[in-house]
PDB file of N, CA and C in Angstrom:
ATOM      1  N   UNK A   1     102.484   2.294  92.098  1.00  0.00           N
ATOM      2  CA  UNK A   1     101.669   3.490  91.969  1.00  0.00           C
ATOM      3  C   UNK A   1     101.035   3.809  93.315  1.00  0.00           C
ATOM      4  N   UNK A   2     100.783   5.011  93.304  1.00  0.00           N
ATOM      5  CA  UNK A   2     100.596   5.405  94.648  1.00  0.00           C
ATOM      6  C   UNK A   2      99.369   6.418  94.817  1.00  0.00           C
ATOM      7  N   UNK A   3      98.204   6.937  95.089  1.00  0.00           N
ATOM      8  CA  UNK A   3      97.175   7.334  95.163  1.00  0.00           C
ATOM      9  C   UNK A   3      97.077   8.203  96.310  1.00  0.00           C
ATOM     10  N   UNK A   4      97.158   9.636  96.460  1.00  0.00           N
ATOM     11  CA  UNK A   4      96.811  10.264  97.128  1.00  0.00           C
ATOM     12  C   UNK A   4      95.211  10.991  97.790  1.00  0.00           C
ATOM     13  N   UNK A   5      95.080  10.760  98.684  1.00  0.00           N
ATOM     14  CA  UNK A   5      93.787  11.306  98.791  1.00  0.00           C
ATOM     15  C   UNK A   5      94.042  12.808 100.090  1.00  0.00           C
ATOM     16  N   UNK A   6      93.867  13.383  99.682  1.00  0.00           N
ATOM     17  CA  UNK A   6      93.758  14.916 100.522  1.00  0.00           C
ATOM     18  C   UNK A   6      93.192  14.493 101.834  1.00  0.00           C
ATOM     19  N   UNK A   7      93.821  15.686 103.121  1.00  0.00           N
ATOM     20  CA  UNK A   7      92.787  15.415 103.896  1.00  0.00           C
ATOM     21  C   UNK A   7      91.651  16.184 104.260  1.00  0.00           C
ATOM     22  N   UNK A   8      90.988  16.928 102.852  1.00  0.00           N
ATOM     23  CA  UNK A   8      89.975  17.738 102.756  1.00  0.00           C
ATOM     24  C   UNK A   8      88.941  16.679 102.235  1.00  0.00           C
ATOM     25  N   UNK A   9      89.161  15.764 101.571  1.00  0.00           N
ATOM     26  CA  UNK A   9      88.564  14.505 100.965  1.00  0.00           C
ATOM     27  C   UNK A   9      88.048  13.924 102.228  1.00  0.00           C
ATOM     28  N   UNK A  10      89.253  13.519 103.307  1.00  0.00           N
ATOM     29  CA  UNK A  10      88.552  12.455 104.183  1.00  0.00           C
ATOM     30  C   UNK A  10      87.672  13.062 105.214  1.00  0.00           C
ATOM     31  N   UNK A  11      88.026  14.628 105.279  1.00  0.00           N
ATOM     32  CA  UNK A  11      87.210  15.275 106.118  1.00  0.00           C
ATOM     33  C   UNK A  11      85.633  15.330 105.651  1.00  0.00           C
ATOM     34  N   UNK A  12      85.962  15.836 104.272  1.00  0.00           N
ATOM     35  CA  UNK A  12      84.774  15.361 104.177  1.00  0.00           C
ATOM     36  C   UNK A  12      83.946  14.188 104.253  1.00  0.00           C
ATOM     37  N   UNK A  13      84.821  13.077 103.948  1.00  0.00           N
ATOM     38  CA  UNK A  13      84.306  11.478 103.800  1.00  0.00           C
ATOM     39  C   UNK A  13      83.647  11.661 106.103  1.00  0.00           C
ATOM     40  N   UNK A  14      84.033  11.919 106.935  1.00  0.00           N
ATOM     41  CA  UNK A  14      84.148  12.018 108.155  1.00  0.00           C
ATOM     42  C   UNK A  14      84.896  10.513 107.985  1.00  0.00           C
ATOM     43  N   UNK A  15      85.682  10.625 107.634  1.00  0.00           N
ATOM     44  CA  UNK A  15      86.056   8.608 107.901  1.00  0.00           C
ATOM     45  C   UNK A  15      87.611   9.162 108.018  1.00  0.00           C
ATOM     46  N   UNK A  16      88.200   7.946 108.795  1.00  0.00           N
ATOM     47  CA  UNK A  16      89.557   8.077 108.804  1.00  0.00           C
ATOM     48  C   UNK A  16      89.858   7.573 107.651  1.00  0.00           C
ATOM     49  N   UNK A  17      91.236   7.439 107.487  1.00  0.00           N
ATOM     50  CA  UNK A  17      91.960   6.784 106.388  1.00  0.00           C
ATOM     51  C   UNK A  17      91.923   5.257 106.141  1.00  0.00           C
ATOM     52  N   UNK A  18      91.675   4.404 107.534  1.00  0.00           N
ATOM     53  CA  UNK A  18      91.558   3.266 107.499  1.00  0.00           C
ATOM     54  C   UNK A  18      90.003   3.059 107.181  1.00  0.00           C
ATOM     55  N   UNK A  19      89.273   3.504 107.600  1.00  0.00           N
ATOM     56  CA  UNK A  19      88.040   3.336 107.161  1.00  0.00           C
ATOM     57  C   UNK A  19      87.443   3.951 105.971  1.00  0.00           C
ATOM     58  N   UNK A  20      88.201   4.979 104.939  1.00  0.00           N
ATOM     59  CA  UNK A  20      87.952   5.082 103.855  1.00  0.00           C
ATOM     60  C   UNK A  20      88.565   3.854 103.032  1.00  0.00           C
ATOM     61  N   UNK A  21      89.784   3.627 103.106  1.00  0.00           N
ATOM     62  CA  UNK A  21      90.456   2.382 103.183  1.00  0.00           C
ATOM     63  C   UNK A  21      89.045   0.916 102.626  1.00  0.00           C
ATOM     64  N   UNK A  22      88.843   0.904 104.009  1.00  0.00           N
ATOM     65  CA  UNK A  22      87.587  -0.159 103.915  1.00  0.00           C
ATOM     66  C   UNK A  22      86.593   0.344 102.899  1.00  0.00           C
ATOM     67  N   UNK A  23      85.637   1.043 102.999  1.00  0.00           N
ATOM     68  CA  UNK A  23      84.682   1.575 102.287  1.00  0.00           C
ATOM     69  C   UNK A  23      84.936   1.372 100.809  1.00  0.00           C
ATOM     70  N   UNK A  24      86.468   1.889 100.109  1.00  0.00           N
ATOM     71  CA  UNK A  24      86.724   1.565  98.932  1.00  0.00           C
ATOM     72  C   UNK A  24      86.719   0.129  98.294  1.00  0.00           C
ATOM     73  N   UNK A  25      87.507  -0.770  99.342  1.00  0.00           N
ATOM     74  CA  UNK A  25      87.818  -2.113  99.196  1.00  0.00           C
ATOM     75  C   UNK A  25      86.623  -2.892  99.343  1.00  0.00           C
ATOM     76  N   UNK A  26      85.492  -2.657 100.397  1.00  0.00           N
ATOM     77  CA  UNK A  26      84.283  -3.431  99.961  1.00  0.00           C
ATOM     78  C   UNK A  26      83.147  -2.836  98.843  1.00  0.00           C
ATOM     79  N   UNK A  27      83.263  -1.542  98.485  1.00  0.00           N
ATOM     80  CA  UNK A  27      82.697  -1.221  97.295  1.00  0.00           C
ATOM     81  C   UNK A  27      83.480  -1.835  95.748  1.00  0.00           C
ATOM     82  N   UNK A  28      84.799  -2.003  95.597  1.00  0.00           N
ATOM     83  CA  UNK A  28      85.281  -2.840  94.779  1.00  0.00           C
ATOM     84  C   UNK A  28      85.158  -4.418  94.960  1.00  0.00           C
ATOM     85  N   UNK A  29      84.955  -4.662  96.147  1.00  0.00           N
ATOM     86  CA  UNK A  29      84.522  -6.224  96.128  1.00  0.00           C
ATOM     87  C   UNK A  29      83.032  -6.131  95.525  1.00  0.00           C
ATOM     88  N   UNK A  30      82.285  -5.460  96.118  1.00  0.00           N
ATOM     89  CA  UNK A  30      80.641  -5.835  96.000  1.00  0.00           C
ATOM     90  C   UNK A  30      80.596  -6.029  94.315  1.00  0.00           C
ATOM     91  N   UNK A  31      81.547  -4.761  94.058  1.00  0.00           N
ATOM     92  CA  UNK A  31      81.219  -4.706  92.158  1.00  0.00           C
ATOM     93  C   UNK A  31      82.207  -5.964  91.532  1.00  0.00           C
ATOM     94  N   UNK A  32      82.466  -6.219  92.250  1.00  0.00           N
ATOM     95  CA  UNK A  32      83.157  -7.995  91.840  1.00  0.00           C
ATOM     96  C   UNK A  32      84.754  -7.722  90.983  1.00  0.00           C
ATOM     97  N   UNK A  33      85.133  -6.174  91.421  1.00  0.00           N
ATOM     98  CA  UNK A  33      86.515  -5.628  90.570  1.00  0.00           C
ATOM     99  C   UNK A  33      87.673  -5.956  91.429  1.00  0.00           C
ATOM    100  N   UNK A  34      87.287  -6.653  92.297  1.00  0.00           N
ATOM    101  CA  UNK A  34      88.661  -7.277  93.216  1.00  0.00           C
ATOM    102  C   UNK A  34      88.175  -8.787  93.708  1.00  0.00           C
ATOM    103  N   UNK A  35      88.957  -9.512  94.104  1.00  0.00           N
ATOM    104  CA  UNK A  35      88.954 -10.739  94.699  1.00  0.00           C
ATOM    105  C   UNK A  35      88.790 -10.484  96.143  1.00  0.00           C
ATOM    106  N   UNK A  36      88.432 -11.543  96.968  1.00  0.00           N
ATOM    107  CA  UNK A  36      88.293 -11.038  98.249  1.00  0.00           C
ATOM    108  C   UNK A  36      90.043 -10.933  99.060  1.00  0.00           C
ATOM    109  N   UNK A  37      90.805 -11.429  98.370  1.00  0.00           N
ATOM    110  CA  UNK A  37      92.212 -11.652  98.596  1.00  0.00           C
ATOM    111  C   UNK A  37      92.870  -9.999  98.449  1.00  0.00           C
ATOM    112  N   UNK A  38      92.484 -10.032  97.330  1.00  0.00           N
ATOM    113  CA  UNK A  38      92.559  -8.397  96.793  1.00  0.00           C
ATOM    114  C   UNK A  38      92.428  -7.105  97.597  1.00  0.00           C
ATOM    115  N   UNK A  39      91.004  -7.073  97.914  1.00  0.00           N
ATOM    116  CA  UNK A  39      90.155  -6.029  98.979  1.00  0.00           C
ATOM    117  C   UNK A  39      90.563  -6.433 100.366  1.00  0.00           C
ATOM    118  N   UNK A  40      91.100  -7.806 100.504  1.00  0.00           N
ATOM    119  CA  UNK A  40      91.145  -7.142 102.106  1.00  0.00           C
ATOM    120  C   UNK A  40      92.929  -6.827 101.604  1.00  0.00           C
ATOM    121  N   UNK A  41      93.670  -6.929 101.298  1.00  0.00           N
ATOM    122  CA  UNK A  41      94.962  -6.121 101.154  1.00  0.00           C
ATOM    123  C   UNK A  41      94.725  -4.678 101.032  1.00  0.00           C
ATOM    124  N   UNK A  42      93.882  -4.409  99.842  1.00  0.00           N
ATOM    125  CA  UNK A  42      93.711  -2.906  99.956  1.00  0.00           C
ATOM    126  C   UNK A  42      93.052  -2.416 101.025  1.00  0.00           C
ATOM    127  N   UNK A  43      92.305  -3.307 101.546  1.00  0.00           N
ATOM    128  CA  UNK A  43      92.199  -1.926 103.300  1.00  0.00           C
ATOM    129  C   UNK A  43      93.066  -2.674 104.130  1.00  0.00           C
ATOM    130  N   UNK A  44      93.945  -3.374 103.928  1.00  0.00           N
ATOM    131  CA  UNK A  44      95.318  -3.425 104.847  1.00  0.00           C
ATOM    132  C   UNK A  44      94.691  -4.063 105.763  1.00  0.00           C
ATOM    133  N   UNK A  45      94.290  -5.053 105.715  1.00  0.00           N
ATOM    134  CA  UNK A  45      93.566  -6.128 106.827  1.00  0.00           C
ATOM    135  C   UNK A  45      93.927  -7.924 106.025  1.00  0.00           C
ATOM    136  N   UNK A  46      93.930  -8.605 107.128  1.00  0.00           N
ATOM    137  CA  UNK A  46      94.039 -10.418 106.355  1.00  0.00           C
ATOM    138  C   UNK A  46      92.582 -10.415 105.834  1.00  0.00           C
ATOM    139  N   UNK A  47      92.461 -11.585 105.484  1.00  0.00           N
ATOM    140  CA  UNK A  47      91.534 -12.273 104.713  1.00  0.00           C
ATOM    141  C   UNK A  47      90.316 -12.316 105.804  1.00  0.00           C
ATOM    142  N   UNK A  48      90.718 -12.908 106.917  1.00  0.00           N
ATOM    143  CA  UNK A  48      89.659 -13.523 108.122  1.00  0.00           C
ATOM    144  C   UNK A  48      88.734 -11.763 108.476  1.00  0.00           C
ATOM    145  N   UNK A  49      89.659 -11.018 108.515  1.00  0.00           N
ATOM    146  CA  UNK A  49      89.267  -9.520 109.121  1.00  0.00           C
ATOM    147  C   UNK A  49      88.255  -8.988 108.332  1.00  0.00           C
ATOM    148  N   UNK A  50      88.835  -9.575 107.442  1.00  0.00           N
ATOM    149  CA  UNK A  50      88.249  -8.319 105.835  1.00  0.00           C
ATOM    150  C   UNK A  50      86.741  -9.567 105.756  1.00  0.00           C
ATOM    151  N   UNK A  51      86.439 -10.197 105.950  1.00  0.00           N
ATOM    152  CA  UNK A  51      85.422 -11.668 105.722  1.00  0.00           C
ATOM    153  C   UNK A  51      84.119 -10.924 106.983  1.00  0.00           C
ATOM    154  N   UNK A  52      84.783 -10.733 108.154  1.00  0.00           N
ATOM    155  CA  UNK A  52      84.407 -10.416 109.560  1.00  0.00           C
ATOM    156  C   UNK A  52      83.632  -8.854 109.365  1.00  0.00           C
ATOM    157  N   UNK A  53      84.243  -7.977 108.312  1.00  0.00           N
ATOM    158  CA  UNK A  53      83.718  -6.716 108.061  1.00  0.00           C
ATOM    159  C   UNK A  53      82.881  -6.893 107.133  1.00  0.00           C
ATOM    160  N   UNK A  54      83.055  -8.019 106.175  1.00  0.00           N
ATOM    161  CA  UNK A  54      81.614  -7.875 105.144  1.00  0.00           C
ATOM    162  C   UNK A  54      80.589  -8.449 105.853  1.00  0.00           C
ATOM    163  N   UNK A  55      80.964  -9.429 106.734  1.00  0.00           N
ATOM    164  CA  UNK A  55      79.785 -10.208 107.439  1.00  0.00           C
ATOM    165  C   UNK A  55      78.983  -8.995 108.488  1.00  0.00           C
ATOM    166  N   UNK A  56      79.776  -8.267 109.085  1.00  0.00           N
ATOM    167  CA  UNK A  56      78.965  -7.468 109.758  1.00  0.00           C
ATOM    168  C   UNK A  56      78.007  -6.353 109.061  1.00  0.00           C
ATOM    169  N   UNK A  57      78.175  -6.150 107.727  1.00  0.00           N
ATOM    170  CA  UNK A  57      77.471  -5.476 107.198  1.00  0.00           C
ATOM    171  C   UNK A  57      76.530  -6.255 106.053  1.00  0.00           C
ATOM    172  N   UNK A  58      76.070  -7.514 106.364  1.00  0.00           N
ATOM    173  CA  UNK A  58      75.791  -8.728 105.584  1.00  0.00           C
ATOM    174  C   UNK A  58      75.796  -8.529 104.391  1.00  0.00           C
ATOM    175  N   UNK A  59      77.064  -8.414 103.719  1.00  0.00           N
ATOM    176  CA  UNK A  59      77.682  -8.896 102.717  1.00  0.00           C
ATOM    177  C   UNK A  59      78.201 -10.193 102.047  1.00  0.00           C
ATOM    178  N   UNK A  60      77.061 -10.339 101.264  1.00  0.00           N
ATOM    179  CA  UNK A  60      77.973 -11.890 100.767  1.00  0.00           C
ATOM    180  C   UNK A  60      79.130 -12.162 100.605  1.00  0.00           C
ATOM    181  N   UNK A  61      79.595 -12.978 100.422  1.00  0.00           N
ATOM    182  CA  UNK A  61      81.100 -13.475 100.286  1.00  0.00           C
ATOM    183  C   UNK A  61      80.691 -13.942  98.981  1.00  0.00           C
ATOM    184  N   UNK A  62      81.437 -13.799  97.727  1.00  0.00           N
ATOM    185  CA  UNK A  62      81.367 -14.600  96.462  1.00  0.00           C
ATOM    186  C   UNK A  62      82.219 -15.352  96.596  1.00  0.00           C
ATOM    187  N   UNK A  63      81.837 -17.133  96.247  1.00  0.00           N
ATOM    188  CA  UNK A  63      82.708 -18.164  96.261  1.00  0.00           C
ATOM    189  C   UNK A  63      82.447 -18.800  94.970  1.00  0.00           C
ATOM    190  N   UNK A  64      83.567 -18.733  94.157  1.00  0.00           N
ATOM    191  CA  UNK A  64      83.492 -19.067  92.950  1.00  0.00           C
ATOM    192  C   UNK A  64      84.126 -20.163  92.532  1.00  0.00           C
ATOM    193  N   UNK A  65      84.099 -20.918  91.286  1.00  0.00           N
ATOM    194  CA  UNK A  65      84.356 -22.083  90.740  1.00  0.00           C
ATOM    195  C   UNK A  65      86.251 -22.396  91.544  1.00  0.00           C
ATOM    196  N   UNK A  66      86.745 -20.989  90.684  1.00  0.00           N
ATOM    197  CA  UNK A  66      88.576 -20.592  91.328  1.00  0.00           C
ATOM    198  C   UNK A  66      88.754 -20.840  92.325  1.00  0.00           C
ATOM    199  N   UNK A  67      87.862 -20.666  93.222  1.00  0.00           N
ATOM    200  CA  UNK A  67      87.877 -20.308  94.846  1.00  0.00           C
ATOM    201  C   UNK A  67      87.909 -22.048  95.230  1.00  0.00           C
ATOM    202  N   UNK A  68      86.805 -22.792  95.016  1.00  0.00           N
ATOM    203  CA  UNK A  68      86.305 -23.996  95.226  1.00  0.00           C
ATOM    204  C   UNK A  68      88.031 -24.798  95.354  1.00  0.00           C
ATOM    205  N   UNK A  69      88.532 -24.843  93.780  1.00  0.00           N
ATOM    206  CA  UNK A  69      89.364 -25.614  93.270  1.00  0.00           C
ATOM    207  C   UNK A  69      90.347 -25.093  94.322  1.00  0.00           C
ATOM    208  N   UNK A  70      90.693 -23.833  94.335  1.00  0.00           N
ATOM    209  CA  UNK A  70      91.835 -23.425  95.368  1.00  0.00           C
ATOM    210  C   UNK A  70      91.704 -24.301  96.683  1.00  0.00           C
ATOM    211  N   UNK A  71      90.421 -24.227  96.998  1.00  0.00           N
ATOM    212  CA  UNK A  71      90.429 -24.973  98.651  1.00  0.00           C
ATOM    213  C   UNK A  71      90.357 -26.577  98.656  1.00  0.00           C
ATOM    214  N   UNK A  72      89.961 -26.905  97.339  1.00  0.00           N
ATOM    215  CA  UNK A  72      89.963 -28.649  97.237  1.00  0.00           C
ATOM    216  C   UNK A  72      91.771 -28.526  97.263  1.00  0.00           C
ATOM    217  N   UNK A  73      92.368 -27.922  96.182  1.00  0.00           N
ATOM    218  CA  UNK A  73      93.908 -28.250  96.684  1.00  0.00           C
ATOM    219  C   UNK A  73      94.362 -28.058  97.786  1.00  0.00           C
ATOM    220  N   UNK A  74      94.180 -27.066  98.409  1.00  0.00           N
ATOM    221  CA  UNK A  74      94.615 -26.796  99.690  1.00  0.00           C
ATOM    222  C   UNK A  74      94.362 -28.145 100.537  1.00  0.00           C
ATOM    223  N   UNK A  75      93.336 -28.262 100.806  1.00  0.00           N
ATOM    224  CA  UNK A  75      92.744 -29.662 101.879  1.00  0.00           C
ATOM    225  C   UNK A  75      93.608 -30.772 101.260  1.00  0.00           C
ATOM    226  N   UNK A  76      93.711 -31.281  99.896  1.00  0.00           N
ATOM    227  CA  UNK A  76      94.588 -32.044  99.459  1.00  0.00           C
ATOM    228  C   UNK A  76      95.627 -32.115  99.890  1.00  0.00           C
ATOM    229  N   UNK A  77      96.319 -30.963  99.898  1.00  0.00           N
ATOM    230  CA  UNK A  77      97.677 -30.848 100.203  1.00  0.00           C
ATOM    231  C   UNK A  77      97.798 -30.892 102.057  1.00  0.00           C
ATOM    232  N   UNK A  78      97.258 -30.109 102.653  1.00  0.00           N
ATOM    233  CA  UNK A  78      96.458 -30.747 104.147  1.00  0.00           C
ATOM    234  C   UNK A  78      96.621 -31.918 104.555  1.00  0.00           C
ATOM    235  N   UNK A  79      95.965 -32.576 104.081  1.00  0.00           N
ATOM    236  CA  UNK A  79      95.700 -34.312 103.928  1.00  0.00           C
ATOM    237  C   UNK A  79      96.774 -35.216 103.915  1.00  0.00           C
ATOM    238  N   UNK A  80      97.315 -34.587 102.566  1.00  0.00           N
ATOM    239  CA  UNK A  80      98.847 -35.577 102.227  1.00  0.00           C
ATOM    240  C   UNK A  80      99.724 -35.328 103.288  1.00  0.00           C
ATOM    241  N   UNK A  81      99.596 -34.075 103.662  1.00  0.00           N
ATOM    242  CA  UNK A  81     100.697 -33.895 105.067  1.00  0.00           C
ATOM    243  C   UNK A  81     100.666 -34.473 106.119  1.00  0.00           C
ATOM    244  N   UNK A  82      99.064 -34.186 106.203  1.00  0.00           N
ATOM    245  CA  UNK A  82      99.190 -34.838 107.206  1.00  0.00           C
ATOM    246  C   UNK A  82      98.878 -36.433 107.393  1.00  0.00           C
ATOM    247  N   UNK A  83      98.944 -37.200 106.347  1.00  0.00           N
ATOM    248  CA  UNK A  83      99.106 -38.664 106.391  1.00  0.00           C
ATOM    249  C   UNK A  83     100.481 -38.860 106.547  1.00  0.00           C
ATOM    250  N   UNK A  84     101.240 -38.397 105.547  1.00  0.00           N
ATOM    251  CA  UNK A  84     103.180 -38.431 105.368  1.00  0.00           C
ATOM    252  C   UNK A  84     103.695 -38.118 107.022  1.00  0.00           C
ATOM    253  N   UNK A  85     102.827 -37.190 107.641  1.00  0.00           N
ATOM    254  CA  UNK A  85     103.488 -36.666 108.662  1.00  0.00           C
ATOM    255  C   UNK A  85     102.879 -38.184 109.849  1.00  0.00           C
ATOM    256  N   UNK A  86     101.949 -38.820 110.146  1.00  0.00           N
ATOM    257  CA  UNK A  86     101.436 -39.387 110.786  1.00  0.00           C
ATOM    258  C   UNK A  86     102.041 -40.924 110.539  1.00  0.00           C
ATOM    259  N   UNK A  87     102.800 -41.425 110.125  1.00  0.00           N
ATOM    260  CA  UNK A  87     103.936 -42.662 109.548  1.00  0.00           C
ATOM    261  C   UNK A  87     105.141 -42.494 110.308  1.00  0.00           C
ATOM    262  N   UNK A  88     105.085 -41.098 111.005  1.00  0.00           N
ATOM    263  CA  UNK A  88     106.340 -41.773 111.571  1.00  0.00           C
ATOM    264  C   UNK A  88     105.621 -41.111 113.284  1.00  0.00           C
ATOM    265  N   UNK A  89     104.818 -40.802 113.029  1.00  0.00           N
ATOM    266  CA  UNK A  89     104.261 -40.254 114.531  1.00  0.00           C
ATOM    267  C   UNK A  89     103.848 -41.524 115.752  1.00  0.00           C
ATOM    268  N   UNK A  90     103.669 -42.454 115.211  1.00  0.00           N
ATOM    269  CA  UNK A  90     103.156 -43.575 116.549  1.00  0.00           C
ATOM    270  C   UNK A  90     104.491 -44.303 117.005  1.00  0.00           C
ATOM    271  N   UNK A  91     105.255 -44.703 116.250  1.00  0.00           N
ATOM    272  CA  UNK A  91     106.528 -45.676 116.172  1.00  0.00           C
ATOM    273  C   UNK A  91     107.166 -44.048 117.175  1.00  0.00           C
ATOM    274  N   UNK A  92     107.482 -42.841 117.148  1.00  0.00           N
ATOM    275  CA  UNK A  92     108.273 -41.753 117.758  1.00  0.00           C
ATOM    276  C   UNK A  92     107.338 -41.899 118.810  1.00  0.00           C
ATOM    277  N   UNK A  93     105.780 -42.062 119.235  1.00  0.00           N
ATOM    278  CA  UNK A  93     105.754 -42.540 120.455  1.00  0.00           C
ATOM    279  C   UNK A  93     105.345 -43.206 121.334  1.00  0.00           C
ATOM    280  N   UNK A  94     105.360 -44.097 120.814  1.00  0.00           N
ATOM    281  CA  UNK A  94     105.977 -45.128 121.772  1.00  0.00           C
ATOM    282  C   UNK A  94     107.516 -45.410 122.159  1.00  0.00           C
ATOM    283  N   UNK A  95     108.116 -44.998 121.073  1.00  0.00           N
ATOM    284  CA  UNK A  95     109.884 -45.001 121.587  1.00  0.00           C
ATOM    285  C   UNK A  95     109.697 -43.583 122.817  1.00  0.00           C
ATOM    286  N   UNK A  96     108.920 -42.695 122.602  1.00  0.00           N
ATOM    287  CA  UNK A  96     108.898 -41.758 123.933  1.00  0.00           C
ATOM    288  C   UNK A  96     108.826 -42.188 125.300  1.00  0.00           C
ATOM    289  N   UNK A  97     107.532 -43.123 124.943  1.00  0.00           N
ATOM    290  CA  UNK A  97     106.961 -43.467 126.131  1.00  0.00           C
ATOM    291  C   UNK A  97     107.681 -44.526 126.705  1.00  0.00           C
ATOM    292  N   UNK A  98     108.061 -45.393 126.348  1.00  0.00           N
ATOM    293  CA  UNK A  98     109.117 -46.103 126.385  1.00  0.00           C
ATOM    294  C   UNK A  98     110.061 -45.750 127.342  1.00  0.00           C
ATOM    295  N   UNK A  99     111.327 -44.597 126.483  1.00  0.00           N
ATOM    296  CA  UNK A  99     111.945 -43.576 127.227  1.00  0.00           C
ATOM    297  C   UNK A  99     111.337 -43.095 128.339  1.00  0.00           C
ATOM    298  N   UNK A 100     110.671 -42.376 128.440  1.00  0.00           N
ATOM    299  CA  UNK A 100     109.469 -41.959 129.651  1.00  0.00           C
ATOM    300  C   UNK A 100     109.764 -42.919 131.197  1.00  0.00           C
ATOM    301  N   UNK A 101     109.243 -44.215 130.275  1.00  0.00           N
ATOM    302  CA  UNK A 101     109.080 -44.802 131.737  1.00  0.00           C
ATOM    303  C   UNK A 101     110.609 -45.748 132.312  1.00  0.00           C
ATOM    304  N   UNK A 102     111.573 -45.931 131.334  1.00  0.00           N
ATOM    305  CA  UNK A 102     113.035 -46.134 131.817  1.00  0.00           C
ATOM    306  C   UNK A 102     113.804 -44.662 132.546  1.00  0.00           C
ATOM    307  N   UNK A 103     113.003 -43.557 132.503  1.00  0.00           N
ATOM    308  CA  UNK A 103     113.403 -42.781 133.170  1.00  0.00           C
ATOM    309  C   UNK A 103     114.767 -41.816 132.100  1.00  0.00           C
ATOM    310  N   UNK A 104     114.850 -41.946 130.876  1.00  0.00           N
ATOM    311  CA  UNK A 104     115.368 -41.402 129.876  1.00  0.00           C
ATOM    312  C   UNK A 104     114.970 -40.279 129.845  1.00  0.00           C
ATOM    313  N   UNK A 105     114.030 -39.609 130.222  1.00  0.00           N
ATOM    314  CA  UNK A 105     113.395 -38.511 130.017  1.00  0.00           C
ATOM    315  C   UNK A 105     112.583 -38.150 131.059  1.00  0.00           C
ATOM    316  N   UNK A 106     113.235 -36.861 131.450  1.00  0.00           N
ATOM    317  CA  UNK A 106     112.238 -36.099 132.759  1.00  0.00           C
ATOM    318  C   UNK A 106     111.277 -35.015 132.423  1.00  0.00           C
ATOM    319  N   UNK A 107     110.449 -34.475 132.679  1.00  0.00           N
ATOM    320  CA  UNK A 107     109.657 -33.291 132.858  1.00  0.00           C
ATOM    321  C   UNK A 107     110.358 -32.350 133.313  1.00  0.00           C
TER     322      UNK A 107
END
C-alpha cells in the first residue's frame, strides 16, 4: 500500500518529504503505534539515526520487556561466537608467528 501526500500538503507542512517522513514516524512512536524498528523504517533512516533524532529532541526511547529479551539473545549469541570463534584463534597464531619468523611469510 502506498500513501500519497500532495505537494500542497507539504507546502503547507513547510517540511520536505523527508522530514514530514520523520515528524510522522516519531509521532507514531511517541503514541507507542510503532516499534522503534518500525518508525525509523518509515522515515527511511536505520535504527542508530532514527535513536539520534529522538535523542535530539529528548525523546525517550521505550525499552520494553521484548526489547530486553531480544538483546539478552543477541549478546548470547555474541558470546557463543565469539568463544567458538576464539578455540581456534591462539593455536592459528602462533603457527603465524612461527611462520613469520622462519621467514614463510612476508609483509
Amino acid at each position: 500500500m502506498s500513501v500519497v501526500i500532495s505537494n500542497k500538503v507539504l507546502q503547507a507542512t513547510q517540511l520536505s518529504a523527508e522530514e514530514f517522513l520523520h515528524e510522522v514516524a516519531i509521532l507514531f512512536y511517541q503514541q507507542k503505534r510503532l516499534t522503534l524498528a518500525q518508525a525509523a523504517a518509515l522515515a527511511q533512516t536505520d535504527r542508530l539515526s532514527f535513536q539520534q533524532l529522538l535523542a535530539s529532541r529528548d525523546i525517550a526511547i521505550h525499552y520494553d520487556e521484548h526489547d530486553l529479551e531480544t538483546d539478552r539473545e543477541m549478546l548470547k549469541t555474541l558470546a557463543d561466537t565469539a568463544e567458538s570463534d576464539m578455540t581456534d584463534y591462539l593455536p592459528n597464531l602462533e603457527d603465524y608467528e612461527e611462520r613469520l619468523a622462519r621467514g614463510e611469510i612476508t609483509w
